[in-house]
Protein backbone atom coordinates (compact mmCIF):
# COMPACT_ATOMS: atom_id res chain seq x y z
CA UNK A 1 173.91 124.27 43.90
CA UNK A 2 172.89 124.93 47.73
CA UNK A 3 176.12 123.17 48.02
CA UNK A 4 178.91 125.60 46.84
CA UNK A 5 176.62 128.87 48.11
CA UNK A 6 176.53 128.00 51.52
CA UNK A 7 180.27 126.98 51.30
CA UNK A 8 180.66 130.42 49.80
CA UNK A 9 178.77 132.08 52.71
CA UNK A 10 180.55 130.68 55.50
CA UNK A 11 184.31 131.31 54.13
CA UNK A 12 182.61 135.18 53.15
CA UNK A 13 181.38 135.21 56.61
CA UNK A 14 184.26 134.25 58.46
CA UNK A 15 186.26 137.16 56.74
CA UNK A 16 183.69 139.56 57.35
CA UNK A 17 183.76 138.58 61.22
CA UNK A 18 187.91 139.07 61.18
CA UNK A 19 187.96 142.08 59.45
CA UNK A 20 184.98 143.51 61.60
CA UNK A 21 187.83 142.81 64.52
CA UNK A 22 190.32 144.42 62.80
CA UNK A 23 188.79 147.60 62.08
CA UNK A 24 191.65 150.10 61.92
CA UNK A 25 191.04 152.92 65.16
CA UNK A 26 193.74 154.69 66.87
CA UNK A 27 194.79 152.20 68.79
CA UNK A 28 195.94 150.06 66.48
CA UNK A 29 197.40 152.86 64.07
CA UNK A 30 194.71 155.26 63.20
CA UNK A 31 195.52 155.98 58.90
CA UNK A 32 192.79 157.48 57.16
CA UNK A 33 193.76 155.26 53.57
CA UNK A 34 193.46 152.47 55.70
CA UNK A 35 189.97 153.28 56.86
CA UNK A 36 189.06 154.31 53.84
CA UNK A 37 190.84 150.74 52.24
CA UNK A 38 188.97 148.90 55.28
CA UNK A 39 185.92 150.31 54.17
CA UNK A 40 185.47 149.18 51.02
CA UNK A 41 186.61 145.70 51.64
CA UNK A 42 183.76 145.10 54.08
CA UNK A 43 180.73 146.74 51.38
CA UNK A 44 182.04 144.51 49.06
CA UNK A 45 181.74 141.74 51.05
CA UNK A 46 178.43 142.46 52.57
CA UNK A 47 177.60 142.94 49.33
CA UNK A 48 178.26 139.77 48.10
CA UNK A 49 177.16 138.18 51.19
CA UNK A 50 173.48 139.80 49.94
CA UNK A 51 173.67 138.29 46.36
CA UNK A 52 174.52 135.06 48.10
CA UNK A 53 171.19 134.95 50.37
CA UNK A 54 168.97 136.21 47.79
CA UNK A 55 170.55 133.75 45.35
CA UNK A 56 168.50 131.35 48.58
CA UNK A 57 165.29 132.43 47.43
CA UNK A 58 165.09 129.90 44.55
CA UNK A 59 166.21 126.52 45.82
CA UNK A 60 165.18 123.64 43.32
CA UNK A 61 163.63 120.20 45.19
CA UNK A 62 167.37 119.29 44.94
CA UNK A 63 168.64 122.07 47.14
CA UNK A 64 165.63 121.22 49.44
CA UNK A 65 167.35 117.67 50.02
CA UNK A 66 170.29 118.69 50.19
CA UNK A 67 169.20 121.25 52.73
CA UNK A 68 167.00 118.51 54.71
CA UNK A 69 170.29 116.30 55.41
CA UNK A 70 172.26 119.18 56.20
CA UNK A 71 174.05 117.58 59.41
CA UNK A 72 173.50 121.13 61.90
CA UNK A 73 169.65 121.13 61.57
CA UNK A 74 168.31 121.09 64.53
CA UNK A 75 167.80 117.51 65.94
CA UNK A 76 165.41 116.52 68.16
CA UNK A 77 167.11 117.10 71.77
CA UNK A 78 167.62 120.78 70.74
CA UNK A 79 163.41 121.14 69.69
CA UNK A 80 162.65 119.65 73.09
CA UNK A 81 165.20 121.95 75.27
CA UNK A 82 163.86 124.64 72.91
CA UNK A 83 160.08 124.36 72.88
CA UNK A 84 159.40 121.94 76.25
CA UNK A 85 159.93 121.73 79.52
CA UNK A 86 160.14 118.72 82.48
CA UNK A 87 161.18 116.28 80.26
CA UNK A 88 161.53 112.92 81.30
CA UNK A 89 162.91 110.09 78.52
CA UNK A 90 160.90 107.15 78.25
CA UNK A 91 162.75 104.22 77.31
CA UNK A 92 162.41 100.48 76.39
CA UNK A 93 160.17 98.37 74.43
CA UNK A 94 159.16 95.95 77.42
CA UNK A 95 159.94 93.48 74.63
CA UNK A 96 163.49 93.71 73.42
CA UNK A 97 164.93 96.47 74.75
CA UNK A 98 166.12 100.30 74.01
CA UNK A 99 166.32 101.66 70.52
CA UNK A 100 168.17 105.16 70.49
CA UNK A 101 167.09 106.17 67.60
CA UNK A 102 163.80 107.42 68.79
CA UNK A 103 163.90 109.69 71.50
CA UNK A 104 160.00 109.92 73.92
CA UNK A 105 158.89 110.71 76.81
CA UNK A 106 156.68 113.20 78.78
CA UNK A 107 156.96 117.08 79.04
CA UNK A 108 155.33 120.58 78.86
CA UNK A 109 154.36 122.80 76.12
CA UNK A 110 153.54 126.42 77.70
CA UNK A 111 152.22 124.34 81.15
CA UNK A 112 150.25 122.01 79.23
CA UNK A 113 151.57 118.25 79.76
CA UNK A 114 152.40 116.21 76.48
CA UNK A 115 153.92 113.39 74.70
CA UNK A 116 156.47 114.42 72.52
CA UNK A 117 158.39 111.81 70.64
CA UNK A 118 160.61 111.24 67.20
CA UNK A 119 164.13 110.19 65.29
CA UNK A 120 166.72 110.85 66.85
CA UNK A 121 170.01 111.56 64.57
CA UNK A 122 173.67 113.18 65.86
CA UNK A 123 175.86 115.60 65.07
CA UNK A 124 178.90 113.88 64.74
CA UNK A 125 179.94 110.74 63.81
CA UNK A 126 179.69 108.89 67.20
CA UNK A 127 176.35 110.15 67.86
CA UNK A 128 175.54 108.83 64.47
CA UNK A 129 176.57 105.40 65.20
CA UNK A 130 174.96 105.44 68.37
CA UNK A 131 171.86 106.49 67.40
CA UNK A 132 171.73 104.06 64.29
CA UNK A 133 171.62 107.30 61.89
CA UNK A 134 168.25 108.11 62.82
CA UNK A 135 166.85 104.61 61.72
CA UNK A 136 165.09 103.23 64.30
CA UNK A 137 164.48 99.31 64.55
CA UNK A 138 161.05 97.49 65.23
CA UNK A 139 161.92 98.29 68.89
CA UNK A 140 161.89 101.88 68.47
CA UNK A 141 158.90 101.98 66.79
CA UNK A 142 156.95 99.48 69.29
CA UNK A 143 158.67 102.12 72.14
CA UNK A 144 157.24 105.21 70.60
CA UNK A 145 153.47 103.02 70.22
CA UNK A 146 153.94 102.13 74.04
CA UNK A 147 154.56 105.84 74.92
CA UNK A 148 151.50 107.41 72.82
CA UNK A 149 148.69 104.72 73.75
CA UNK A 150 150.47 105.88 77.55
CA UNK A 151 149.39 109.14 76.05
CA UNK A 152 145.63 108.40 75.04
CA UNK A 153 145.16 106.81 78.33
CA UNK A 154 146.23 109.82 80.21
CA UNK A 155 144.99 112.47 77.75
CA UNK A 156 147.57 113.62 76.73
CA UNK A 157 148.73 115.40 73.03
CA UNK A 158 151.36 114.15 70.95
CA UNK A 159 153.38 115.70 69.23
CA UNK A 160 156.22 113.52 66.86
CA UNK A 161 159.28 114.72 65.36
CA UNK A 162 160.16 113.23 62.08
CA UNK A 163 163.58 113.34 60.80
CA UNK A 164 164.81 110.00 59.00
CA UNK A 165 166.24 108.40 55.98
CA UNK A 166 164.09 105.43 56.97
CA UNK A 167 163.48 102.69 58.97
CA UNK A 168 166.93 99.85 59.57
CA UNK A 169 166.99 97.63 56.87
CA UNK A 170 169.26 94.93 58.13
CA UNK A 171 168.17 91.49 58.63
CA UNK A 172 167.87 91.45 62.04
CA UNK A 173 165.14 93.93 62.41
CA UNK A 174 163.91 92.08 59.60
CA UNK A 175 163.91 89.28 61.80
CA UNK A 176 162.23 90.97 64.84
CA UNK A 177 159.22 92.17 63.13
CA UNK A 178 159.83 95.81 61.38
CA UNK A 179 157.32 95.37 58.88
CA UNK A 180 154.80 94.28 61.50
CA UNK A 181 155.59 97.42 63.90
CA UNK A 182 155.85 99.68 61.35
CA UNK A 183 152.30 98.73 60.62
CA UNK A 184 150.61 98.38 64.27
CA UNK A 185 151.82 102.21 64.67
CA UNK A 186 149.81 103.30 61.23
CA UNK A 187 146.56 101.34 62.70
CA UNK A 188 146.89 102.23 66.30
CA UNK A 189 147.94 105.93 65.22
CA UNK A 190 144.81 106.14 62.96
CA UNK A 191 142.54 105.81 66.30
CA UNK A 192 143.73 107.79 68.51
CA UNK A 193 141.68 110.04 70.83
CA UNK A 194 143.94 112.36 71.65
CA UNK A 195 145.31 115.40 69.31
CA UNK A 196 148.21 114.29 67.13
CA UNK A 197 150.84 116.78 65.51
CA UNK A 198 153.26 115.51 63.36
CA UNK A 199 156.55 117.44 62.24
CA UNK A 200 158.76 116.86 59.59
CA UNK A 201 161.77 118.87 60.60
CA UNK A 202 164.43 117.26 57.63
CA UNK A 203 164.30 114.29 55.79
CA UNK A 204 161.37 112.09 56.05
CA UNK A 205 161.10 108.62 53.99
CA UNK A 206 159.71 105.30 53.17
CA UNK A 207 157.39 104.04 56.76
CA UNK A 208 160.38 105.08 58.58
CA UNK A 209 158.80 108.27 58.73
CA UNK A 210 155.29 107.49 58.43
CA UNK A 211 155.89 105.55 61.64
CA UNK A 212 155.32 108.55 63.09
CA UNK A 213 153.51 110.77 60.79
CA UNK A 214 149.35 109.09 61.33
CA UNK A 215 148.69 112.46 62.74
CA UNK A 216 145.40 115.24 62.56
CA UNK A 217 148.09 117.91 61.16
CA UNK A 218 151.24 117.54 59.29
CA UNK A 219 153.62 120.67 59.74
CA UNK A 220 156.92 120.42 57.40
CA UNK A 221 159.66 122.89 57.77
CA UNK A 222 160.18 124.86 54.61
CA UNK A 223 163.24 123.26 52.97
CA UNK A 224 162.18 119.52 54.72
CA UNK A 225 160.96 116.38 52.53
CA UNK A 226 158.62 113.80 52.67
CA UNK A 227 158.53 110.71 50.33
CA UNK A 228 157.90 107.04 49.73
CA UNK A 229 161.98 106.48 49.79
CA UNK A 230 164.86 108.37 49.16
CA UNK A 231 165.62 110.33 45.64
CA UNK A 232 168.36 107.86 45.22
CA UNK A 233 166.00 104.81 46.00
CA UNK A 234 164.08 106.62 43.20
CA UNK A 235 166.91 106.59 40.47
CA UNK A 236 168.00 102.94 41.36
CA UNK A 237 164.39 101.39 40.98
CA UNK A 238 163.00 103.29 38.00
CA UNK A 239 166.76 103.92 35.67
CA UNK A 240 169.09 101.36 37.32
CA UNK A 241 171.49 104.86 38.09
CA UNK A 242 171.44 106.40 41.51
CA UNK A 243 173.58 109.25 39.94
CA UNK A 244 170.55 110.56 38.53
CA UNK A 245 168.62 111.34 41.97
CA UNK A 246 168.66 115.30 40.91
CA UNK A 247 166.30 114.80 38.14
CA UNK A 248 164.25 112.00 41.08
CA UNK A 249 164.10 115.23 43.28
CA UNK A 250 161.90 116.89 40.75
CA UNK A 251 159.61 114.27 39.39
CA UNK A 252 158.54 112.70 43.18
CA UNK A 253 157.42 116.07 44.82
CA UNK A 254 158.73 115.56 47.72
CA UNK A 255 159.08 119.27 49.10
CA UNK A 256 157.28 120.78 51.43
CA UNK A 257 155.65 123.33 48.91
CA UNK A 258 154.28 120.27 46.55
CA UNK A 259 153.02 118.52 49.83
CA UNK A 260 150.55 121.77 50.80
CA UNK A 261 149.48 122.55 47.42
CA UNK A 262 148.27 118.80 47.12
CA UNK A 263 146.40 118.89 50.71
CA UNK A 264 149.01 116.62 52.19
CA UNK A 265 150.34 118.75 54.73
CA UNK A 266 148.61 121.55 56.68
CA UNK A 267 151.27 123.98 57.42
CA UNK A 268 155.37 124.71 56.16
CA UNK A 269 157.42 126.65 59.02
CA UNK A 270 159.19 129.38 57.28
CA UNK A 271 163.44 128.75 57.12
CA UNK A 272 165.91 131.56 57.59
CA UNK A 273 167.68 132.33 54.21
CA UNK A 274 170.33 129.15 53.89
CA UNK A 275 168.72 126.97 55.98
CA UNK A 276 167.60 125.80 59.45
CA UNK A 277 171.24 125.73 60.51
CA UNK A 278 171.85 129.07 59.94
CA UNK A 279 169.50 130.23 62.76
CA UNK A 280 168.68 127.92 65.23
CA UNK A 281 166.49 130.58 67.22
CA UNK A 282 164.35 132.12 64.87
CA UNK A 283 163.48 128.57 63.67
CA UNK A 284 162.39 127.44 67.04
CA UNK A 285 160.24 130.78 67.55
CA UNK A 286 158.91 129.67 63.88
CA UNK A 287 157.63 126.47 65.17
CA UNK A 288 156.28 127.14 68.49
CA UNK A 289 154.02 129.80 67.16
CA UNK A 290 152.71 126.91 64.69
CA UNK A 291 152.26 124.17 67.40
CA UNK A 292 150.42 126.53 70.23
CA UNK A 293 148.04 127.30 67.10
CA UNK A 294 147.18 123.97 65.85
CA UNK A 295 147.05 122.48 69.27
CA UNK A 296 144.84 124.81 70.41
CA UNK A 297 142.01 124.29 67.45
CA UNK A 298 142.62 120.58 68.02
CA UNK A 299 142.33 120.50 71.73
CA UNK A 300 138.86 121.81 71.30
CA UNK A 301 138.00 118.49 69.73
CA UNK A 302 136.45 115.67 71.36
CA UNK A 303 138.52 112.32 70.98
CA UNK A 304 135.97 110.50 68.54
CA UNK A 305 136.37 113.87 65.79
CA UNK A 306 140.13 113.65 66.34
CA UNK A 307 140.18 109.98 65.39
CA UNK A 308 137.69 110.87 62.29
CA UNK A 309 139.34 113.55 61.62
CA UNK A 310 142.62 111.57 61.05
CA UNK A 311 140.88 108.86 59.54
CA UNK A 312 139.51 110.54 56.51
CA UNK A 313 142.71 113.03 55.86
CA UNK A 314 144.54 110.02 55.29
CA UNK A 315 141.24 108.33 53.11
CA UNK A 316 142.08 111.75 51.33
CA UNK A 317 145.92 111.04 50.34
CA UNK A 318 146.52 109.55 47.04
């Protein structure tokens, strides 16, 4: 499992960094054996350090989920800082009132001015509670419509960040209409004028995600997924046991590789060995030479083939 090697890689990792520090020299008593002693140690772990990345290679669609949730994935704050700049939040329904767990507003991507917009999750546990866990309610989804027909009417691109386990399932969003804004997004999405870039950065479920996701191209990061519900949704509904979600992984095809071979997505973002979380900067170089390409072939579009475009890719599916 993804599980016990990464585990693996941070305790080998942490001993490589102290005994890099404590690399015998003379000022801390020059001894040849213990150079020699020294040495070795640190091949041996580097070594092993090797096995354990290449052992990364060949992740099963378990791994991949596993992976997806992993809690120090980038979020969505860190791919705005990253790839934007001038951002101003957007907030509010003008119905309800604010749902945190979608984050939307205005910036720029290299001078050009955007919409950029998606779920919002945290990196600890009080982040997580206020954001909702990255499960927005029917007034974050009838925010993030309100801030791309903004977009349309000002010409600008949007680009959506998906990274959910779903939409809230409690009874009061129930009672507020989450089905229904679920739904206006999908319709409104599907005629849009404007370019529309959709990326799955980690977990992406059930309309939660495809919210969101009504775009011209679909980029997923390598080891992100993208399904109807969760694996363990999966086991519940068709076996009555949850504990079997592994063997769900595999049968629902929910990576990012089974996506582009079916003609789903457009595009998967290359991961560092481990993960997204391992390397925070080459993944954000990653995706901003995706986005400046795709944007720039759709840009070149006129607003009636974007919304064609979109409409038929989506015919497509299924």
């Amino acid at each position: 499992m993804i599980k016990d090697t990464l585990k693996e890689l941070e305790t080998l990792e942490a001993q490589m960094a102290a005994l890099g520090s404590d690399a015998p020299d003379e000022a801390n008593g020059f001894d040849e054996d213990r150079r020699t002693s020294h040495a070795a140690a640190l091949a041996q772990m580097q070594q092993r350090h090797s096995e354990l990345l290449e052992s990364c290679e060949t992740l099963t669609a378990e791994d991949r989920v596993f992976l997806a949730r992993h809690p120090h994935r980038p979020h969505i704050d860190e791919w705005i800082d990253a790839l934007f700049t001038d951002f101003f939040e957007q907030r509010g329904d003008r119905q309800c009132k604010e749902d945190a767990a979608i984050l939307g507003g205005i910036a720029r991507y290299h001078g050009m001015p955007v919409t950029v917009l998606g779920h919002r999750k945290g990196g600890n546990i009080e982040e997580n509670l206020k954001y909702n866990f990255g499960m927005p309610g029917p007034e974050g989804y009838r925010k993030a419509l309100r801030i791309m027909k903004q977009a349309e009417k000002f010409g600008r691109p949007i680009i959506t960040f998906i990274d959910t386990p779903g939409a809230y399932p409690g009874k009061e969003a129930e009672e507020r209409g989450q089905g229904e804004a679920i739904a206006r997004n999908l319709m409104e999405m599907s005629g849009l004028t404007v370019p529309v870039i959709a990326v799955v950065t980690g977990e992406g479920s059930s309309g939660g995600a495809l919210g969101l996701g009504v775009a011209n191209r679909i980029l997923m990061l390598e080891n992100a997924v993208y399904s109807v519900l969760s694996p363990e949704g999966f086991a519940s509904i068709l076996w009555k046991d949850s504990s079997r979600s592994g063997e769900a992984c595999e049968m629902m095809k929910l990576t990012a590789q089974d996506l582009y071979r079916d003609g789903i997505v457009e595009e998967v973002i290359p991961e560092p060995l481990g993960g997204a979380q391992r390397d925070h900067g080459k993944m954000f170089a990653a995706l901003d030479l995706a986005l400046e390409k795709h944007l720039a072939r759709l840009c070149r579009m006129s607003g009636r083939a974007l919304a064609d475009q979109r409409y038929k890719k989506f015919r497509q599916i299924g």
